[in-house]
Protein backbone atom coordinates (compact mmCIF):
# COMPACT_ATOMS: atom_id res chain seq x y z
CA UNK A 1 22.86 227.41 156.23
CA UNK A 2 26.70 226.96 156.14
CA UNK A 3 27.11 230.04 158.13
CA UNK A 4 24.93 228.39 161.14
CA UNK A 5 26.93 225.11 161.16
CA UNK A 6 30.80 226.72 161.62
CA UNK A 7 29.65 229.46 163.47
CA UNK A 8 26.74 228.38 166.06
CA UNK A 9 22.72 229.43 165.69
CA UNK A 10 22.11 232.64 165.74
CA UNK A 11 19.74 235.40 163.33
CA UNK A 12 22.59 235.93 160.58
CA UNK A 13 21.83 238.47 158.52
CA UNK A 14 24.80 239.70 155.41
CA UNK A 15 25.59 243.25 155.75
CA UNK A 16 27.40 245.66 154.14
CA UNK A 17 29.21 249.08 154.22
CA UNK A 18 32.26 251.06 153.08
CA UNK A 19 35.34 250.90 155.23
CA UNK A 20 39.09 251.94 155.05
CA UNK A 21 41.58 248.96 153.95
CA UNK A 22 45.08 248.91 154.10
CA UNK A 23 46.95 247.47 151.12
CA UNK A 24 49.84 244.83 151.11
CA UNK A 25 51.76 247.96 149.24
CA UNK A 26 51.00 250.20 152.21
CA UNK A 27 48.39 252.21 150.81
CA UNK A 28 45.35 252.87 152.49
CA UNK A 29 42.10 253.24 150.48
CA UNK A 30 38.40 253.17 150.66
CA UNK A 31 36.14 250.01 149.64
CA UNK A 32 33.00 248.68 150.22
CA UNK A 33 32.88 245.56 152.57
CA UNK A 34 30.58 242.82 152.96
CA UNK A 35 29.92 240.41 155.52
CA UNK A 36 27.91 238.30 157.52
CA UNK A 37 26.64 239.59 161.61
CA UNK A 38 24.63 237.68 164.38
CA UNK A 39 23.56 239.31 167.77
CA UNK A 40 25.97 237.60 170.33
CA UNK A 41 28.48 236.32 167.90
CA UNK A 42 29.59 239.09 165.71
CA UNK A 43 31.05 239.83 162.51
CA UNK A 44 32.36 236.77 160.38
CA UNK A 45 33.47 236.15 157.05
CA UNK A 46 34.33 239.56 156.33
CA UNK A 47 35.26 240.50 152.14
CA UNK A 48 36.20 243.15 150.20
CA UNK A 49 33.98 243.72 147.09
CA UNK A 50 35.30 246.42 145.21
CA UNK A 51 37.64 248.93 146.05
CA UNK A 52 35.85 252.79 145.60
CA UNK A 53 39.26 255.32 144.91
């Protein structure tokens, strides 16, 4: 797994949830957020997926 290689061993699992984002304009809105999380190391490779307002 790609994941395992940059970012050490670990149980990676992707994950996802709905967040607040700020805009480059400014604007603050909600979207949903994926990403991938392992116990120890954290959230990496964090991406906005659609934007929900």
């Amino acid at each position: 797994m790609r994941i395992q290689k940059q970012f050490g061993p670990g149980r990676w699992r992707k994950l996802k949830g709905i967040g607040k984002v700020r805009l480059e304009s400014g604007r603050m809105c909600n979207a949903e957020l994926h990403w991938y999380e392992a116990h120890g190391i954290g959230r990496k490779k964090m991406k906005i997926k659609r934007f929900l307002d």
